[in-house]
N, C-alpha and C. Protein backbone atom coordinates (compact mmCIF):
# COMPACT_ATOMS: atom_id res chain seq x y z
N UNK A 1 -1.44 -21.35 2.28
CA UNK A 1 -2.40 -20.28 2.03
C UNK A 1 -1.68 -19.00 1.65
N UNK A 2 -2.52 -18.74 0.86
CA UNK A 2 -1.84 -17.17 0.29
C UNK A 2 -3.00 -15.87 1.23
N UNK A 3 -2.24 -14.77 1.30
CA UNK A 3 -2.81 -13.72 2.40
C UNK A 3 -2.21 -12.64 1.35
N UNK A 4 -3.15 -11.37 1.35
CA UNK A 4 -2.52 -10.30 0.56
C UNK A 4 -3.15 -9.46 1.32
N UNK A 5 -2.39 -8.61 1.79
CA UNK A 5 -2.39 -7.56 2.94
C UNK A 5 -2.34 -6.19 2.45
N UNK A 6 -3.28 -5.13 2.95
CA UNK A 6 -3.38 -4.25 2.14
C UNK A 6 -2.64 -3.12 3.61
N UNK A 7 -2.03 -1.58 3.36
CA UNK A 7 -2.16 -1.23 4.35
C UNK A 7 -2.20 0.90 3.55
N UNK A 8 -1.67 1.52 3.94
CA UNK A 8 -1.57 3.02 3.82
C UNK A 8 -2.82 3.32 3.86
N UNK A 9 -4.31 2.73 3.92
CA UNK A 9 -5.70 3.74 4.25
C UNK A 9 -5.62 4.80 4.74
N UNK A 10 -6.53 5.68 5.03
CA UNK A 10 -6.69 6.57 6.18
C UNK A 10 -7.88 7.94 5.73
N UNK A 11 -7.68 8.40 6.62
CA UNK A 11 -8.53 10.10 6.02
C UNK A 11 -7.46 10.91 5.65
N UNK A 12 -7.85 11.92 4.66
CA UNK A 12 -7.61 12.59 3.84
C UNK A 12 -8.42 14.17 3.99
N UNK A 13 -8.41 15.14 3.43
CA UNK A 13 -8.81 15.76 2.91
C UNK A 13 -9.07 16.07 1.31
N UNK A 14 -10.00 16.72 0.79
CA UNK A 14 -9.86 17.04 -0.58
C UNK A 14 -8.58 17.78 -1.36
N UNK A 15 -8.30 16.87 -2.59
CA UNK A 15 -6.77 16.99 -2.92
C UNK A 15 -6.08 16.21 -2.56
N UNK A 16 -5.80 15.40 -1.07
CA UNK A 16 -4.62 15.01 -0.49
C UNK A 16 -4.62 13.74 -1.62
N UNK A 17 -3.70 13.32 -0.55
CA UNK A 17 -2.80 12.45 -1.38
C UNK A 17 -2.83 11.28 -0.26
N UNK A 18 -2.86 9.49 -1.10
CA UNK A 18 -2.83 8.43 0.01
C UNK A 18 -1.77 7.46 -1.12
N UNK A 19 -0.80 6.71 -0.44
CA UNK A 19 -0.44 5.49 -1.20
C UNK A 19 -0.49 4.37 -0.52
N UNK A 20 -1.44 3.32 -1.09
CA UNK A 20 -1.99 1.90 -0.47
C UNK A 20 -0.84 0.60 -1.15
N UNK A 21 -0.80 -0.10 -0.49
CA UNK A 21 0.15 -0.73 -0.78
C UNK A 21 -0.77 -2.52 -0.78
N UNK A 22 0.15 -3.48 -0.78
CA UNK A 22 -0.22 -4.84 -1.44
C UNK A 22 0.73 -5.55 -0.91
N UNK A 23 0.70 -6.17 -0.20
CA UNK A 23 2.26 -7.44 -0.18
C UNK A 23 0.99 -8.99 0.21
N UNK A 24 1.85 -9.38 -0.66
CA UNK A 24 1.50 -11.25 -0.13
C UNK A 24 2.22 -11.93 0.50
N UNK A 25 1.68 -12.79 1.64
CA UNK A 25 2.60 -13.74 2.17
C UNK A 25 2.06 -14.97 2.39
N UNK A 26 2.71 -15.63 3.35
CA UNK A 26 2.42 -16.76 3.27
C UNK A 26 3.04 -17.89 1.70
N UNK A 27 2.33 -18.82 1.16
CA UNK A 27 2.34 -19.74 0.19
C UNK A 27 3.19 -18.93 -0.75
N UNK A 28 4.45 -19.35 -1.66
CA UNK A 28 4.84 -18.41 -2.44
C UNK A 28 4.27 -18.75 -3.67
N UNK A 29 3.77 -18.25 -4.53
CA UNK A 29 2.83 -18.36 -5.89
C UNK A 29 3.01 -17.06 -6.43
N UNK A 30 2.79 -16.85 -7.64
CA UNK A 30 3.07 -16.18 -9.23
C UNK A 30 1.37 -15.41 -9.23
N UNK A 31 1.76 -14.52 -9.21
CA UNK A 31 0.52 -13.65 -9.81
C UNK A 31 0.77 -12.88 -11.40
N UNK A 32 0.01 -13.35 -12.43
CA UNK A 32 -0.42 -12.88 -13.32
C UNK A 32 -1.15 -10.99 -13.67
N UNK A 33 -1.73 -11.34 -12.71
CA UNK A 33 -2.40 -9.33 -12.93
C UNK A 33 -2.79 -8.92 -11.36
N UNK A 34 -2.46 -8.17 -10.98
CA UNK A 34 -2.79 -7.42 -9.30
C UNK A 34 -3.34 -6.17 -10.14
N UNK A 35 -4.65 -6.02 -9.28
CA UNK A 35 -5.46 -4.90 -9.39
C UNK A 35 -6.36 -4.10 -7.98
N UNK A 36 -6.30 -3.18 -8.06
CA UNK A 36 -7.08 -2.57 -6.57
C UNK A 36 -8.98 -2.41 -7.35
N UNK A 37 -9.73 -2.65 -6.29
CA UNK A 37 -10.98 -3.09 -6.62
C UNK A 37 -11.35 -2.26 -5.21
N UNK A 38 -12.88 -1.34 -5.04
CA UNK A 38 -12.98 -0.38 -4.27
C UNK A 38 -14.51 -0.74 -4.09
N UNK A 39 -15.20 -0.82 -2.59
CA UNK A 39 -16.40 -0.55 -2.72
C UNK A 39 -16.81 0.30 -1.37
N UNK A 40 -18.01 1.25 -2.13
CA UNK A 40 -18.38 2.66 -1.04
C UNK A 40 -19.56 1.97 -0.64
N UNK A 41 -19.95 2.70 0.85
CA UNK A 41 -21.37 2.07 1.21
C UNK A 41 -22.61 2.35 0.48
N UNK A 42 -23.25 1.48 0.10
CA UNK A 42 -24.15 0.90 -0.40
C UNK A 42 -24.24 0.43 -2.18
N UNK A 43 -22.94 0.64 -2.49
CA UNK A 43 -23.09 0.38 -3.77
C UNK A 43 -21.75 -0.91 -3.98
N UNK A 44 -22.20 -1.19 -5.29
CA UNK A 44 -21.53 -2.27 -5.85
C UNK A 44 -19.84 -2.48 -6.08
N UNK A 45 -19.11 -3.48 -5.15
CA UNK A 45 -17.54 -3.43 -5.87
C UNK A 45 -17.10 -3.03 -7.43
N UNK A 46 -15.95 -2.28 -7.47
CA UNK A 46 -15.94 -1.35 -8.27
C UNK A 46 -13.90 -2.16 -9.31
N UNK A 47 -13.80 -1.78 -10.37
CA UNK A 47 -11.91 -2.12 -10.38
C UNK A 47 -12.15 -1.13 -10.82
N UNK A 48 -10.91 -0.58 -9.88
CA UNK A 48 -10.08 0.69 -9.95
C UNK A 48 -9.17 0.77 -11.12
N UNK A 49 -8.14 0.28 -10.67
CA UNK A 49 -7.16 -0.34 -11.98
C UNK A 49 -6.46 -1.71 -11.67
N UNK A 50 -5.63 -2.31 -12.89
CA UNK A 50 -5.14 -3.41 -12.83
C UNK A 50 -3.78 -2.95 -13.84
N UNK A 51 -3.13 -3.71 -13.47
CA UNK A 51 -1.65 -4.66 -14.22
C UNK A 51 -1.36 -5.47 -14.41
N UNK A 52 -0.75 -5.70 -15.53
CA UNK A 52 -0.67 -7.07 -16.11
C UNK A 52 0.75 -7.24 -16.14
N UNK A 53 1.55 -8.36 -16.57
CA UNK A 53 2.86 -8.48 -16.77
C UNK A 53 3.82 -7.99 -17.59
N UNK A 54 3.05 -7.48 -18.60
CA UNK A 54 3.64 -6.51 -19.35
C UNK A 54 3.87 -5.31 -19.44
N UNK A 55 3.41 -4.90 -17.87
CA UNK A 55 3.18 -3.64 -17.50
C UNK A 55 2.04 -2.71 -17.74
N UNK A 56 0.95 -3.27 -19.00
CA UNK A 56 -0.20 -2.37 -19.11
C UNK A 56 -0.93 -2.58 -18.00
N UNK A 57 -1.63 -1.48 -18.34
CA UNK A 57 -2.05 -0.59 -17.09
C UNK A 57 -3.49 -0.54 -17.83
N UNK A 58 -4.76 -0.38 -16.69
CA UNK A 58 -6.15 -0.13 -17.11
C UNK A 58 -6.64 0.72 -15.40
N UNK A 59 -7.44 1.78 -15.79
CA UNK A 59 -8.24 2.84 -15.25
C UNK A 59 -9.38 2.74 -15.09
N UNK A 60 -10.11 2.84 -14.15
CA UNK A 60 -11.58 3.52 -14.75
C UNK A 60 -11.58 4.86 -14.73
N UNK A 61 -12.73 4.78 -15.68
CA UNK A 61 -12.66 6.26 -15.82
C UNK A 61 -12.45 7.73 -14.71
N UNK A 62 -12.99 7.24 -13.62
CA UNK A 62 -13.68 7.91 -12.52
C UNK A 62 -11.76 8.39 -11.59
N UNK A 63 -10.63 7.72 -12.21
CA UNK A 63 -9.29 7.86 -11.54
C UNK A 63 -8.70 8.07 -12.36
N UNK A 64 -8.43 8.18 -13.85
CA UNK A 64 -7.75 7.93 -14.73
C UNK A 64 -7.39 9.35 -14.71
N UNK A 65 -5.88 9.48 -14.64
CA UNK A 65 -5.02 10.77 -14.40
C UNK A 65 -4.65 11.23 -13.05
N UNK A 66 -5.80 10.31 -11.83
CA UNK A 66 -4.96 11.01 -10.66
C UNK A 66 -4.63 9.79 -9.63
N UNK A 67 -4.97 8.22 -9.94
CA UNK A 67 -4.31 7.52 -9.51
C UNK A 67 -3.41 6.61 -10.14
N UNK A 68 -2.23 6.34 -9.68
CA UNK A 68 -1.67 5.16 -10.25
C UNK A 68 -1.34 3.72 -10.16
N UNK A 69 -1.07 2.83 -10.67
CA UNK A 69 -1.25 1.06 -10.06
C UNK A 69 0.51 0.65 -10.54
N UNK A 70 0.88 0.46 -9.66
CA UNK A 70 2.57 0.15 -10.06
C UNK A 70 2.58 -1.45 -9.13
N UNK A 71 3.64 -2.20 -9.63
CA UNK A 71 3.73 -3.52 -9.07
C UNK A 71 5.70 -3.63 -8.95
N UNK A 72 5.60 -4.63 -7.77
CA UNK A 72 7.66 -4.40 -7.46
C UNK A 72 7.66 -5.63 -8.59
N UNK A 73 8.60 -5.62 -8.72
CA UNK A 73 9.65 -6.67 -9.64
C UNK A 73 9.57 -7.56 -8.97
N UNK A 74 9.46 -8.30 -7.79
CA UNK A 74 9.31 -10.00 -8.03
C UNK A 74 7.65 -9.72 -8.34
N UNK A 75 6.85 -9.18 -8.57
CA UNK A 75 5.36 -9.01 -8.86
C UNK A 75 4.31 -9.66 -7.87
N UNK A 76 4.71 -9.61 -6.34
CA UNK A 76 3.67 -10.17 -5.61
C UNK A 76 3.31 -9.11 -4.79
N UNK A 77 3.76 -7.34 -4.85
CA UNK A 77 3.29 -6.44 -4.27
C UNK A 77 2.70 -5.50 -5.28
N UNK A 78 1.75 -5.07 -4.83
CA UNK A 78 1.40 -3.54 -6.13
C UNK A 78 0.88 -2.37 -5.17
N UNK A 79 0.80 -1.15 -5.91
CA UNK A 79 0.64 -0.13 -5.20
C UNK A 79 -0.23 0.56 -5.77
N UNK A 80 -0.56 1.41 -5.05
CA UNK A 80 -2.08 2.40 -5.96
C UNK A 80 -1.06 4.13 -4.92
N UNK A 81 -1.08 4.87 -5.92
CA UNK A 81 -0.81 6.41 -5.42
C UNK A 81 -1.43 7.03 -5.83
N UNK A 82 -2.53 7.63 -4.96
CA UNK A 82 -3.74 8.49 -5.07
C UNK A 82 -3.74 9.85 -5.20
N UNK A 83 -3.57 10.50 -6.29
CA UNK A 83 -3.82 12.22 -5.94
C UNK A 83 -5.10 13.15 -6.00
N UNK A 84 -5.02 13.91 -5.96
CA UNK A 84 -6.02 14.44 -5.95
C UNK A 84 -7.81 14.26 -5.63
N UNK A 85 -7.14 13.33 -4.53
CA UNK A 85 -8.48 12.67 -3.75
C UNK A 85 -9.78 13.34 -3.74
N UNK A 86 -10.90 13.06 -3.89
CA UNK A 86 -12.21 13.23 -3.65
C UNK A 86 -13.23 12.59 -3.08
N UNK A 87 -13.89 13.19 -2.45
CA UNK A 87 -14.82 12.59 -1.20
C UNK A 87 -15.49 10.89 -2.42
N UNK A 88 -15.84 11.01 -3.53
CA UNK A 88 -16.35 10.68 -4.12
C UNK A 88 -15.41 9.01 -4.16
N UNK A 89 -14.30 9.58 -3.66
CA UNK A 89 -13.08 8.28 -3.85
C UNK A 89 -13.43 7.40 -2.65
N UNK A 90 -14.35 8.05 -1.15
CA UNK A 90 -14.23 7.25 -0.11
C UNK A 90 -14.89 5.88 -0.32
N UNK A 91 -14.34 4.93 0.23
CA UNK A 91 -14.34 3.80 -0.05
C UNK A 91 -13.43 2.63 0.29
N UNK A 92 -13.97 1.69 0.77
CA UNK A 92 -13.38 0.41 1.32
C UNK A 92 -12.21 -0.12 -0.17
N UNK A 93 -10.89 -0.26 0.05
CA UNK A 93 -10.24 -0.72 -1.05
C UNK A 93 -9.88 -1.79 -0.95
N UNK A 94 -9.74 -2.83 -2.09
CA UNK A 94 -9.40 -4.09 -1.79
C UNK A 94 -8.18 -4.52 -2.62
N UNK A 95 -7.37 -5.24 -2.42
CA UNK A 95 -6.55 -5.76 -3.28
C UNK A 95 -6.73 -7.04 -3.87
N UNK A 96 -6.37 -7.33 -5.15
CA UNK A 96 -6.62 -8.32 -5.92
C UNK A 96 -5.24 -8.93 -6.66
N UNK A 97 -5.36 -10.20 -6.57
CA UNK A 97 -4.39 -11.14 -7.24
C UNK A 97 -5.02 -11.64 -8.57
N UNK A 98 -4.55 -12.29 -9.31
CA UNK A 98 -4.99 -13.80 -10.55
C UNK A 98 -3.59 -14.44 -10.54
N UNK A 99 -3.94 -15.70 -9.82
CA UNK A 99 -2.29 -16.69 -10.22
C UNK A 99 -1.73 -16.77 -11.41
N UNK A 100 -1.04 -17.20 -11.87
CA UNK A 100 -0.03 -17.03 -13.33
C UNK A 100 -1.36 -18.25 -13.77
N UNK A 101 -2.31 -19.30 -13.25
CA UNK A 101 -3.19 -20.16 -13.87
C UNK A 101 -4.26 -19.55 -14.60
N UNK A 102 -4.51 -18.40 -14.38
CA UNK A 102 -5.62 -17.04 -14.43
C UNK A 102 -6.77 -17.97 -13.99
N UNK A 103 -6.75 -18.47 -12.91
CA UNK A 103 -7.85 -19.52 -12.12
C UNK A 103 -8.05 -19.03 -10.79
N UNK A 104 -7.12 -19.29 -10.26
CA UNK A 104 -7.06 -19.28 -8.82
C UNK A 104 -7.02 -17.34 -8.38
N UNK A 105 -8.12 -16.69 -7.84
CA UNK A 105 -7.81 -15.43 -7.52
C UNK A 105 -7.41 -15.39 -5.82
N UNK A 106 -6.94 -14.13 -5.49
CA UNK A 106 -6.76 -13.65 -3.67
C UNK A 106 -7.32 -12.57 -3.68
N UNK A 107 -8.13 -12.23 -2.40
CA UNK A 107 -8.93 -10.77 -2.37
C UNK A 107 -7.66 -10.65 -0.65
N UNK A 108 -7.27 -9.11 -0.47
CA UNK A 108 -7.00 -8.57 0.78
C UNK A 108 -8.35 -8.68 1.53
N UNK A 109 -8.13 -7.98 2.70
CA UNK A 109 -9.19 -7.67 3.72
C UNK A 109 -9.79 -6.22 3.45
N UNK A 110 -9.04 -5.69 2.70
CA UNK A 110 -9.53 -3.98 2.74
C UNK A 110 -9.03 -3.05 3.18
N UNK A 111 -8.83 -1.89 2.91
CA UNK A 111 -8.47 -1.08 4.01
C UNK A 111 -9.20 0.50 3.56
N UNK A 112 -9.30 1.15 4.61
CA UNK A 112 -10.71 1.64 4.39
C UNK A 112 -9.57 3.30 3.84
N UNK A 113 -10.49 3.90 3.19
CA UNK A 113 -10.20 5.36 2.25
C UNK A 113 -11.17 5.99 2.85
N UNK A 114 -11.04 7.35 3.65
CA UNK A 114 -12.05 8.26 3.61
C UNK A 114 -11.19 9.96 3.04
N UNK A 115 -12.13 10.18 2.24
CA UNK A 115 -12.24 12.05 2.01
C UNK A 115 -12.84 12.49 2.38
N UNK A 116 -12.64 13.56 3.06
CA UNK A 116 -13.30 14.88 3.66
C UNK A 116 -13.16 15.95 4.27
N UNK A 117 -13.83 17.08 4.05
CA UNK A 117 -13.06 18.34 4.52
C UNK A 117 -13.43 18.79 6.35
């Protein structure tokens, strides 16, 4: 079994700054694209951003310029560094795998984001 563990959550204030992290363990397997995927209460899971192996990079709009999605070199950890946080950012974050099969996905457990002053 593969496990992808998310951890750096926490509260914040407006502006601050959080970096969430990604490691997998367990089963060793090849991930193709790791992406952080976010959902706030009562609304619908959200992708934040993703990476691919070539290093491109995708945003949504709603982060694009104040978070970033970086992955280590053996490519089974990725990271999200959050700036300029907004309440608007609070939200349960999840981490996401696609095996090198682009079949088989891994979701983390979450780890929870709050903003506020």
């Amino acid at each position: 079994q593969v496990q992808l563990v998310e951890s750096g959550g926490g509260s914040v204030q407006p502006g601050g700054s959080l970096r969430l992290s990604c490691a997998a363990s367990g089963r060793i397997v090849s991930f193709w694209a790791m992406a952080w995927y976010r959902q706030a209460p009562g609304k619908q899971r959200e992708l934040v951003a993703r990476i691919i192996p070539n290093g491109q990079t995708d945003y949504s709009d709603s982060v694009k310029g104040r978070f970033t999605i970086s992955r280590s070199r053996a490519g089974t950890s990725a990271y999200l560094q959050m700036n300029n946080l907004q309440p608007a950012d609070t939200a349960i974050y999840y981490c996401y795998a696609l095996g090198d099969n682009k079949v088989t996905d891994y979701w983390g457990q979450g780890t929870q984001v709050t903003v506020a002053s």
